[in-house]
N, C-alpha and C. Protein backbone atom coordinates (compact mmCIF):
# COMPACT_ATOMS: atom_id res chain seq x y z
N UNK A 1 25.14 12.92 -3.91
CA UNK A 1 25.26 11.61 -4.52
C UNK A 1 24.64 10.54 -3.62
N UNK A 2 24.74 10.72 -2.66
CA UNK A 2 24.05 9.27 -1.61
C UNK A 2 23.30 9.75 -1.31
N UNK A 3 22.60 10.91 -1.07
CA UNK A 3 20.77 11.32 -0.95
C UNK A 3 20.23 10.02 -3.07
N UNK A 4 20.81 10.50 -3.77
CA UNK A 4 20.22 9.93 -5.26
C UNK A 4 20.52 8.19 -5.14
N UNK A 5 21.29 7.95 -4.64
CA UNK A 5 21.69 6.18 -4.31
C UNK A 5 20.48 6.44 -3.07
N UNK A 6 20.08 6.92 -1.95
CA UNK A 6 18.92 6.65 -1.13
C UNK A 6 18.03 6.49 -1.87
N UNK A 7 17.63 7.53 -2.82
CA UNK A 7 16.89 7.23 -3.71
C UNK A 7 15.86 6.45 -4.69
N UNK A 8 17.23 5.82 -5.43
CA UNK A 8 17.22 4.99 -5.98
C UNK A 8 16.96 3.38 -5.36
N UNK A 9 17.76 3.47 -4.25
CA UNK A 9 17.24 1.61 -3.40
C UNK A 9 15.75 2.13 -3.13
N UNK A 10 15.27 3.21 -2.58
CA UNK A 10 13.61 3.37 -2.40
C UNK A 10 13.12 2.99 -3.34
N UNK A 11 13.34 3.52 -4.53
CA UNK A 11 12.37 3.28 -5.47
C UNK A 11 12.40 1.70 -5.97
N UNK A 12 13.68 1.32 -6.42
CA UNK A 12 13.85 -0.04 -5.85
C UNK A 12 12.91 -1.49 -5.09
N UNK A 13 13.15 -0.74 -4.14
CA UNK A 13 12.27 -1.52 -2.86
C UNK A 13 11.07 -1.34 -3.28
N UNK A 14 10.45 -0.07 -3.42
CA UNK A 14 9.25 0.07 -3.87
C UNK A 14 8.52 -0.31 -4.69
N UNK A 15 9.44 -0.54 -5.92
CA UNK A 15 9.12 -1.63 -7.46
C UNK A 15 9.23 -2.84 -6.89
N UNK A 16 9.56 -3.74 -5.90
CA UNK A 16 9.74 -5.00 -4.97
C UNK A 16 8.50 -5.06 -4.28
N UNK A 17 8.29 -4.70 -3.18
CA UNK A 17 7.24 -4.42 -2.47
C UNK A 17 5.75 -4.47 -2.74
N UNK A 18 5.52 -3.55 -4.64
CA UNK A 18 4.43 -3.67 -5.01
C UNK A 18 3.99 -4.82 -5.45
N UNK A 19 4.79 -5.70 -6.21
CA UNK A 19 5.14 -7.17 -6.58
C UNK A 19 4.83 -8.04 -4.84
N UNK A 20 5.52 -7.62 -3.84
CA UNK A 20 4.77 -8.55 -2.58
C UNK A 20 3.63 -8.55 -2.11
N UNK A 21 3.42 -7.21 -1.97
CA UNK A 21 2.38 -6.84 -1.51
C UNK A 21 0.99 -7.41 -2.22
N UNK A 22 1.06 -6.67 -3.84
CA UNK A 22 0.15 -7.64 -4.43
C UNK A 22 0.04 -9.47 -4.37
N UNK A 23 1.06 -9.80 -4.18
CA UNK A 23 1.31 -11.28 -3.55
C UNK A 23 1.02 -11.57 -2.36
N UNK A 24 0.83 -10.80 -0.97
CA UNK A 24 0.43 -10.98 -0.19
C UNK A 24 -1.16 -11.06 -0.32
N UNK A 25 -1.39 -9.16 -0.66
CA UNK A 25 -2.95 -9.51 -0.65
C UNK A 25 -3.87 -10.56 -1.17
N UNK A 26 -3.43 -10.78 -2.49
CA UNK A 26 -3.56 -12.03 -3.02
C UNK A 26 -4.34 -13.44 -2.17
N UNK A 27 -2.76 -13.61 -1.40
CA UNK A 27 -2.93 -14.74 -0.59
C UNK A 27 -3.68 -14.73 0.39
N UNK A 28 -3.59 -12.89 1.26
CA UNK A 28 -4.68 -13.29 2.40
C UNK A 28 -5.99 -13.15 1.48
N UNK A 29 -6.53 -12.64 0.49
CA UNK A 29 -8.04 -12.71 0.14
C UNK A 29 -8.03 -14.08 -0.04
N UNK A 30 -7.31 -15.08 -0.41
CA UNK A 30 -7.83 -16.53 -0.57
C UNK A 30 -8.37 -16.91 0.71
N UNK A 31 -7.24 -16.62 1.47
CA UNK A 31 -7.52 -16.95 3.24
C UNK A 31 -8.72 -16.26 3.61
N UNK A 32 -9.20 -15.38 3.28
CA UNK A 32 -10.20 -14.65 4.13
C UNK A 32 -11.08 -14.03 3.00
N UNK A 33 -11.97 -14.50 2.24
CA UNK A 33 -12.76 -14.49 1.09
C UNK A 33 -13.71 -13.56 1.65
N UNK A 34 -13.98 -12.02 0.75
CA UNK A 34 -15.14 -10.88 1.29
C UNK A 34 -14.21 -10.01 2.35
N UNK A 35 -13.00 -10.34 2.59
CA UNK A 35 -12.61 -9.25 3.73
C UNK A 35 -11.57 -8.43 3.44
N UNK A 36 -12.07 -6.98 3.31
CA UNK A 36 -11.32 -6.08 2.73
C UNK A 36 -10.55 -6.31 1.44
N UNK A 37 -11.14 -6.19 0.64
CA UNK A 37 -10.78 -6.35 -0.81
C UNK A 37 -10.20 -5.01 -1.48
N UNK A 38 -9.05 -4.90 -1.68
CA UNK A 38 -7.88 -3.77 -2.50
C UNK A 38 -8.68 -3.68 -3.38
N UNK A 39 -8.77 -2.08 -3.34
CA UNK A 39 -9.35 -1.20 -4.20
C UNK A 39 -8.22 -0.48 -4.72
N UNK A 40 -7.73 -0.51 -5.93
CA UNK A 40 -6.13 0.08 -6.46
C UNK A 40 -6.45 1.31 -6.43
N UNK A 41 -5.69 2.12 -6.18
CA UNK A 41 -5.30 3.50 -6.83
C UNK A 41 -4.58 3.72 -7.70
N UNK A 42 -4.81 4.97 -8.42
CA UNK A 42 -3.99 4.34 -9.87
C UNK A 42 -2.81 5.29 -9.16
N UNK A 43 -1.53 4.39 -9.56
CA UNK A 43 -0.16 5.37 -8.97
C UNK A 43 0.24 4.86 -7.70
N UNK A 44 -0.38 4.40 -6.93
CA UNK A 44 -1.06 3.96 -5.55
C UNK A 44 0.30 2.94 -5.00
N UNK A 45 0.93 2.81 -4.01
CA UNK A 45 1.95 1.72 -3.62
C UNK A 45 0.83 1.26 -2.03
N UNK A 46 0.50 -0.15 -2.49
CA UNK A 46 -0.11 -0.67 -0.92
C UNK A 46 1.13 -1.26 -0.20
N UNK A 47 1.24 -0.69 0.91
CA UNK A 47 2.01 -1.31 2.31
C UNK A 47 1.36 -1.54 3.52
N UNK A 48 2.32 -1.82 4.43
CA UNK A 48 1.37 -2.23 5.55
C UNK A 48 1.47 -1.71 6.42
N UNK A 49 0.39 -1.15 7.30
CA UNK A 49 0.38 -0.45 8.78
C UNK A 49 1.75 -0.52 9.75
N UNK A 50 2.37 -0.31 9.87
CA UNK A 50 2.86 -0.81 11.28
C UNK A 50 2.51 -0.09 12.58
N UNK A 51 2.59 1.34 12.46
CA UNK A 51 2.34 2.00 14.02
C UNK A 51 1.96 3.36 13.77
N UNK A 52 0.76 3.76 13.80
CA UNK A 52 0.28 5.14 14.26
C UNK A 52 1.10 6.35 14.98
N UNK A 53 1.88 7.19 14.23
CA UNK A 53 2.07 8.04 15.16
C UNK A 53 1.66 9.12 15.82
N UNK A 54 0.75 9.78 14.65
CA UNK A 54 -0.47 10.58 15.59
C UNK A 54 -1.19 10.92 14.52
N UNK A 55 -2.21 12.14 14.64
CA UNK A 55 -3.04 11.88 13.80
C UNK A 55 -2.63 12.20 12.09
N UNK A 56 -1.74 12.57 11.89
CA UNK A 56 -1.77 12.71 9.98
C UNK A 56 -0.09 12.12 10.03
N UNK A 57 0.54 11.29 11.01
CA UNK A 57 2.03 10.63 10.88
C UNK A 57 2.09 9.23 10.92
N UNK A 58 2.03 8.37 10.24
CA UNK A 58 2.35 7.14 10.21
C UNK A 58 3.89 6.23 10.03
N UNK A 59 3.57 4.81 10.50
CA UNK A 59 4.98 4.19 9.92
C UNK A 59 4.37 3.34 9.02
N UNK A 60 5.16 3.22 7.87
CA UNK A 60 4.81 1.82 7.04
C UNK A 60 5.54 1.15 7.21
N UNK A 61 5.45 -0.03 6.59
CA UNK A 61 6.65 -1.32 6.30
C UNK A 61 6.67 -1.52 4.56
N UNK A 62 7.68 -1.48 3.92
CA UNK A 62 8.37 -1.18 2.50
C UNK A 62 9.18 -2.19 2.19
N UNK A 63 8.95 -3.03 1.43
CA UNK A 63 10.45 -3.74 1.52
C UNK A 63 11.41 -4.08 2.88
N UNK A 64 10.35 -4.51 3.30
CA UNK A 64 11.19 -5.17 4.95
C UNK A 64 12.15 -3.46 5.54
N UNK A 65 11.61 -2.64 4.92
CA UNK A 65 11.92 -1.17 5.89
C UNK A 65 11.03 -0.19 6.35
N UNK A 66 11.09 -0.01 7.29
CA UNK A 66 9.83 1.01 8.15
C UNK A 66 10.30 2.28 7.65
N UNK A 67 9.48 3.04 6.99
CA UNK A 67 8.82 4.25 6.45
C UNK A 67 8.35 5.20 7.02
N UNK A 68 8.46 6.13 7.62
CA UNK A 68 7.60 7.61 8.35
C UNK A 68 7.06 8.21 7.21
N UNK A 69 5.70 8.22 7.45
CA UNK A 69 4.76 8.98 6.37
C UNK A 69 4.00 9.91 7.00
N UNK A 70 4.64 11.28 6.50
CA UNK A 70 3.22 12.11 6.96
C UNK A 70 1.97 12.47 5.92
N UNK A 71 1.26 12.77 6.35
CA UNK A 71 0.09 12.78 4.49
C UNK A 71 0.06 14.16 4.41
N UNK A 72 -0.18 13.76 3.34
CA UNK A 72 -0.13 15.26 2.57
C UNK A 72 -0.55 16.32 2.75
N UNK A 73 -2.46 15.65 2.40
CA UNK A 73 -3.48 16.96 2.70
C UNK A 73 -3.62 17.58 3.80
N UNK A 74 -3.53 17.44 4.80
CA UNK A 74 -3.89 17.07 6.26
C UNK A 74 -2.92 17.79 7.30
N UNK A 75 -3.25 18.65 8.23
CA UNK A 75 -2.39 19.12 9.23
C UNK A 75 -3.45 18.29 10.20
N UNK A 76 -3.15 17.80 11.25
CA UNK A 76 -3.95 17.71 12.67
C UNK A 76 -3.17 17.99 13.77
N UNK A 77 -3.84 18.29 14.76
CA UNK A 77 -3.51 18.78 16.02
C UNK A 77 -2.16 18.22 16.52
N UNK A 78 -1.34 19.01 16.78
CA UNK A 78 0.02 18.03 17.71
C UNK A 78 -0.37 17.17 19.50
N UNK A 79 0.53 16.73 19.78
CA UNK A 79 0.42 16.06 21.22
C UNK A 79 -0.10 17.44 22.37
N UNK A 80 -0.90 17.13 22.57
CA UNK A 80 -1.15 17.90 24.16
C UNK A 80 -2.21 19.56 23.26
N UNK A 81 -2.35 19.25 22.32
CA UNK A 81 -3.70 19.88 21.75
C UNK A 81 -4.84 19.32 21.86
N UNK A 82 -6.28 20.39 21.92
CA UNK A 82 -7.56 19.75 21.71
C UNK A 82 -7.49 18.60 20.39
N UNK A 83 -8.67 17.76 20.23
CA UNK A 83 -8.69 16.69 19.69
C UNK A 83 -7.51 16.22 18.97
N UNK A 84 -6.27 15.70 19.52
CA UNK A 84 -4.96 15.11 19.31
C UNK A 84 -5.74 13.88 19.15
N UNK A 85 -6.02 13.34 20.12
CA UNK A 85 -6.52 11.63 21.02
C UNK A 85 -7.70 11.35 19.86
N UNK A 86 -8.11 12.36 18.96
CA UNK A 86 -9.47 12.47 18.53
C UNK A 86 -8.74 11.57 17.37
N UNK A 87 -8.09 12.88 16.70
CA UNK A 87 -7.02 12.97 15.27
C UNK A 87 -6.89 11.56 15.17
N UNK A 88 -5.75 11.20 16.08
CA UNK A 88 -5.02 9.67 16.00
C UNK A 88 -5.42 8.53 16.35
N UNK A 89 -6.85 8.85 17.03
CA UNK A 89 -7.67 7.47 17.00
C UNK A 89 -8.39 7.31 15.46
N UNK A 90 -8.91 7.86 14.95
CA UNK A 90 -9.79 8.20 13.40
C UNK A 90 -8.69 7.77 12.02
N UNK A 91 -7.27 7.84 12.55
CA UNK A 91 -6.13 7.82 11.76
C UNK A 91 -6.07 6.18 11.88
N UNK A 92 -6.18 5.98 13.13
CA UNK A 92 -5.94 4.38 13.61
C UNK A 92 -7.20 3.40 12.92
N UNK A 93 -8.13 4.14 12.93
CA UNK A 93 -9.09 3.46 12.52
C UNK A 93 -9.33 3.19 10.77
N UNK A 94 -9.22 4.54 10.62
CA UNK A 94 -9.13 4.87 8.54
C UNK A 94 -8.05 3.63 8.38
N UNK A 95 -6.83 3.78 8.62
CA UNK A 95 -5.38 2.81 8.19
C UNK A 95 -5.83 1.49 8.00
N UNK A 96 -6.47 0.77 9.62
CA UNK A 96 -6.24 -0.27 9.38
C UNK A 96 -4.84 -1.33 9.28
N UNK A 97 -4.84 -2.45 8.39
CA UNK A 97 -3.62 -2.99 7.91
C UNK A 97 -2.50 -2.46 6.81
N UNK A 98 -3.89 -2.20 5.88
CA UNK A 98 -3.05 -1.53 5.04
C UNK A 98 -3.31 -0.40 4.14
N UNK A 99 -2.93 0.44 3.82
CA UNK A 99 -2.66 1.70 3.00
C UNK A 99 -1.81 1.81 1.83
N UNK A 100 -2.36 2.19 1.50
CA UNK A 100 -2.10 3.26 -0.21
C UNK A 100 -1.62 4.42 -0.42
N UNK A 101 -0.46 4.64 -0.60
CA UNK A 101 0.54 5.33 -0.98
C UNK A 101 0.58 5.99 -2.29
N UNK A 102 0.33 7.68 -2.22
CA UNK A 102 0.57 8.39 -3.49
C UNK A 102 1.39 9.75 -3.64
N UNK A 103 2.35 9.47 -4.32
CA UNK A 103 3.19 10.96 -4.42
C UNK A 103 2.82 11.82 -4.89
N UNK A 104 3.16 12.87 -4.62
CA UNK A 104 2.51 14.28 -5.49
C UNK A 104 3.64 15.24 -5.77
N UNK A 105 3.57 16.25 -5.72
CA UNK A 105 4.68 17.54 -5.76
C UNK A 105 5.60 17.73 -5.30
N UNK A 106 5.44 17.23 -4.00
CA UNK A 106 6.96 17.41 -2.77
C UNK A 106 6.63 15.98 -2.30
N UNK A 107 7.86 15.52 -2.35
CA UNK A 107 8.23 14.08 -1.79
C UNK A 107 8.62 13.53 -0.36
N UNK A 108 8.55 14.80 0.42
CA UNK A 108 9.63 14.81 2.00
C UNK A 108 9.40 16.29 2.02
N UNK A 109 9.13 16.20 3.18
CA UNK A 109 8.85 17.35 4.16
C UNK A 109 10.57 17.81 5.03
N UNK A 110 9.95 18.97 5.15
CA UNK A 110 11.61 19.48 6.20
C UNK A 110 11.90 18.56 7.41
N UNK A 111 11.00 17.77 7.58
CA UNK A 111 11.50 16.75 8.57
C UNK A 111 12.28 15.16 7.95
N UNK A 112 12.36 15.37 6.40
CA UNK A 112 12.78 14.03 5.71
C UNK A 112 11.65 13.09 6.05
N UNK A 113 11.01 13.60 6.77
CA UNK A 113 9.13 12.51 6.49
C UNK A 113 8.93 12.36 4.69
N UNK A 114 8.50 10.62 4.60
CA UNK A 114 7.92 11.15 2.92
C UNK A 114 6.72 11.53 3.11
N UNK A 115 6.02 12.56 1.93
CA UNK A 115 4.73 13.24 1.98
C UNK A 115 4.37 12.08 0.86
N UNK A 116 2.89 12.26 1.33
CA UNK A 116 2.08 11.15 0.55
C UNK A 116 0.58 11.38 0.93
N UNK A 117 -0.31 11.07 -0.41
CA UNK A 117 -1.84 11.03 0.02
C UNK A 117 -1.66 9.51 -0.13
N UNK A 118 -2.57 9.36 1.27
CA UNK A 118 -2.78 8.28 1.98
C UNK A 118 -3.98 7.72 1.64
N UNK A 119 -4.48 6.30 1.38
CA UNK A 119 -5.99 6.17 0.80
C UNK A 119 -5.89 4.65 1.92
N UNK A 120 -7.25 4.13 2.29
CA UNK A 120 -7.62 3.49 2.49
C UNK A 120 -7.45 2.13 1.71
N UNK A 121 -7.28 1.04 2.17
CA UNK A 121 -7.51 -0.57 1.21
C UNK A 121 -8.49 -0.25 0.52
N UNK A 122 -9.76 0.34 0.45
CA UNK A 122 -10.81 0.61 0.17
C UNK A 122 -11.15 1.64 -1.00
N UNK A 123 -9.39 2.78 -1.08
CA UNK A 123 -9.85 3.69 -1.99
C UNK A 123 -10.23 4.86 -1.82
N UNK A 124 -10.32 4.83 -0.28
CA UNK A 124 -11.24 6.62 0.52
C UNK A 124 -9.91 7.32 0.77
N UNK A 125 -9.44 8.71 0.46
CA UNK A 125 -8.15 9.75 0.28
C UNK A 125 -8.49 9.61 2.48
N UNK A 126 -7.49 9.30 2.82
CA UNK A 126 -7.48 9.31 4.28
C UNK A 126 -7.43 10.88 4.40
N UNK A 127 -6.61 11.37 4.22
CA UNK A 127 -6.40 12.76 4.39
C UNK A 127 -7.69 14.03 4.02
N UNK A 128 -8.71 13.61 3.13
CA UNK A 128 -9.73 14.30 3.07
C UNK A 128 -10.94 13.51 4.05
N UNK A 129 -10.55 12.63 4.51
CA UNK A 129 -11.56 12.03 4.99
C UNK A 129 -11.46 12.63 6.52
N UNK A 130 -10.48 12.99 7.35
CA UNK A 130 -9.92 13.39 8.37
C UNK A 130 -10.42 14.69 8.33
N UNK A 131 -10.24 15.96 7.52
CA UNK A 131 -10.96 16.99 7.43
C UNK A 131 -12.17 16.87 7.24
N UNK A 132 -12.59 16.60 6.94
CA UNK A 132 -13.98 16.18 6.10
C UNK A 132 -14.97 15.81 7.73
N UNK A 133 -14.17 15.35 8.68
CA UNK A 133 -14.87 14.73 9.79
C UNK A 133 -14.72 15.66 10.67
N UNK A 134 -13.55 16.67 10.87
CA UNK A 134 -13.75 17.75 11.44
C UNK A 134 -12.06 16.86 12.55
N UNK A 135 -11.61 16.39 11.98
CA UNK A 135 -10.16 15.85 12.83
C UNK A 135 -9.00 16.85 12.48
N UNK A 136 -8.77 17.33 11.15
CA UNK A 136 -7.58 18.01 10.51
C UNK A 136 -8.62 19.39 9.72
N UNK A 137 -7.23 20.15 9.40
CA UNK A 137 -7.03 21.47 8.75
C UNK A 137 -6.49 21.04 6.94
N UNK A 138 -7.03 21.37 6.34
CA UNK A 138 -6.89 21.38 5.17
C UNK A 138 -5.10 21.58 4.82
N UNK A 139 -4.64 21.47 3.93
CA UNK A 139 -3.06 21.25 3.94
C UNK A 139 -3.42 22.22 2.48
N UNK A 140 -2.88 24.04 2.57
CA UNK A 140 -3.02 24.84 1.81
C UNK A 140 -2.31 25.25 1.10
N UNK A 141 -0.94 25.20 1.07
CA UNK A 141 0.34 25.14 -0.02
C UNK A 141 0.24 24.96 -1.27
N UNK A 142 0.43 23.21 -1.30
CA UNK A 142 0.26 22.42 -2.84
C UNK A 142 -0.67 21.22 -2.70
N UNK A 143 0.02 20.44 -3.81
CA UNK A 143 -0.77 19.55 -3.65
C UNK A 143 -2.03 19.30 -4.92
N UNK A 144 -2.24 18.14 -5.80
CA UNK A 144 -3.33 17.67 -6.54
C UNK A 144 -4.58 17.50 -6.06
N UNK A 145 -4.38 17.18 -4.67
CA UNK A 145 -5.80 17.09 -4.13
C UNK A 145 -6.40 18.34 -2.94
N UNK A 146 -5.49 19.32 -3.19
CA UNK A 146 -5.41 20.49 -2.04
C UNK A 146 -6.84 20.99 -2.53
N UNK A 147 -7.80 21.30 -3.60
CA UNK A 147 -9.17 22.04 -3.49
C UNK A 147 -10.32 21.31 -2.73
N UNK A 148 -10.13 20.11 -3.46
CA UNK A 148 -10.87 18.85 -2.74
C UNK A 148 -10.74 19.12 -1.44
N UNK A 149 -9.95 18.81 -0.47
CA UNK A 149 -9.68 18.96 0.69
C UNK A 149 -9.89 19.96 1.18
N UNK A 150 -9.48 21.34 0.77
CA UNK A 150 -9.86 22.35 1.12
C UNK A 150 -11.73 22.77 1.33
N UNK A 151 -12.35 21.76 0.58
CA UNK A 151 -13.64 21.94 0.39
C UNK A 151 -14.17 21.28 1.43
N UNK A 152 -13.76 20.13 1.72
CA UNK A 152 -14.28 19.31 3.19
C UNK A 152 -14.10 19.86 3.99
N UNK A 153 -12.66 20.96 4.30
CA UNK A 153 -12.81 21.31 5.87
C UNK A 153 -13.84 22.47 5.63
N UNK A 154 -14.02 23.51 4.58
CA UNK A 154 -14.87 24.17 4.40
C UNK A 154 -16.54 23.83 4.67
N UNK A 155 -16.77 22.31 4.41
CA UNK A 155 -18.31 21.91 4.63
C UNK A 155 -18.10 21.15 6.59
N UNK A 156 -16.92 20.97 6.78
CA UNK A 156 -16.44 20.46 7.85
C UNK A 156 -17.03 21.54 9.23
N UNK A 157 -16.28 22.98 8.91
CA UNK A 157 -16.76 23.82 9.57
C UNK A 157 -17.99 24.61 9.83
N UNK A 158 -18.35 24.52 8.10
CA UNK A 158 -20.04 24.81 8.64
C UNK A 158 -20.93 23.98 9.09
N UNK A 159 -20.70 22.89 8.95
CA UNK A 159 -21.81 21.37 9.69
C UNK A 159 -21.03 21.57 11.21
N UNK A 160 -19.92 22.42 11.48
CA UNK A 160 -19.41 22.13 12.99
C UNK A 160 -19.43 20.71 13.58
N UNK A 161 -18.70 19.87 12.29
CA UNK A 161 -18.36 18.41 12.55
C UNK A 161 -16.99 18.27 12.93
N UNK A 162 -17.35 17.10 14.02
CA UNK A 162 -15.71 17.03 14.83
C UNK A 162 -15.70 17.91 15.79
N UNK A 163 -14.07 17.13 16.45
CA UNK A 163 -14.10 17.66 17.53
C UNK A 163 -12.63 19.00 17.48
N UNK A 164 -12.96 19.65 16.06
CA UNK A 164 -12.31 20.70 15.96
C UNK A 164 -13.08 21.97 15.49
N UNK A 165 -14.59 21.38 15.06
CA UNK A 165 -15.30 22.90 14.86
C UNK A 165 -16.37 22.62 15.12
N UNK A 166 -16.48 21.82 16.61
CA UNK A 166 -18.30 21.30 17.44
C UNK A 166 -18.41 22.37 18.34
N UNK A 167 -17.63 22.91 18.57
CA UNK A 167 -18.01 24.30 19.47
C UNK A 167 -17.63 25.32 18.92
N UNK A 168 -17.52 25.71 17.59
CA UNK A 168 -17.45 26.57 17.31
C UNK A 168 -19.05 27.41 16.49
């Protein structure tokens, strides 16, 4: 019963949030005319960056609550692996301010992380874009966008792009 009341204030917040957020962006494109212009996703919740945790783990901010997001498609290297520093700088860079939020099949991972494909202000699937560069491993389970992805690390490894299949 209070996992479904957690629930429910998320989704909540989340029906709130999209309403600010679009009110924010709003306001900063007046402020800053040509700079980074929201590209919607359809389904898509935009929030805002707060802190990188490594390369495929993020925090958002939700309704004035910080969020742990891991993405979906995407495994990358843990702490004290080859290209970790690689992973979570490319993560830092894709994010930016803000990100785009999309659910798929499984909602939370065994760590109570929410799972989510992650997109750019811009619209680019972060999580295929990370394989695709040779940062992450394709995420092979489930998933709507799991062939797609699976196909980048596939062209990932034969171009031996990145710094997970340059010496190989």
């Amino acid at each position: 019963m209070r996992r479904q009341l957690n629930r429910l204030a998320l989704v909540v917040a989340t029906m709130l949030i999209v309403v600010l957020a679009f009110t924010a962006l709003a306001t900063r494109r007046a402020d800053a005319p040509g700079d980074g212009v929201l590209v919607p996703v359809a389904g898509a919740l935009p929030v805002q960056v707060e802190r990188i945790v490594d390369g495929d783990t993020l925090d958002v901010r939700s309704a004035e609550t910080v969020i742990r997001v891991r993405l979906y498609g995407v495994n990358t290297p843990e702490r004290g692996e080859t290209c970790f520093a690689e992973a979570t700088a490319r993560l830092t860079v894709l994010a930016g301010d803000v990100v785009q939020l999309l659910p798929d099949a499984r909602l939370q991972d065994r760590f109570d992380r929410e799972l989510r494909y992650v997109y750019t202000e811009d619209g680019v699937l972060i999580d295929e874009a990370l394989v695709r560069e040779g940062y992450g491993l394709a995420w092979r389970d489930d998933g709507s966008k799991r062939d797609a992805i699976i196909a980048a690390e596939e062209e990932a490894r034969a171009a031996a792009r990145g710094c997970l299949w340059a010496d190989n």
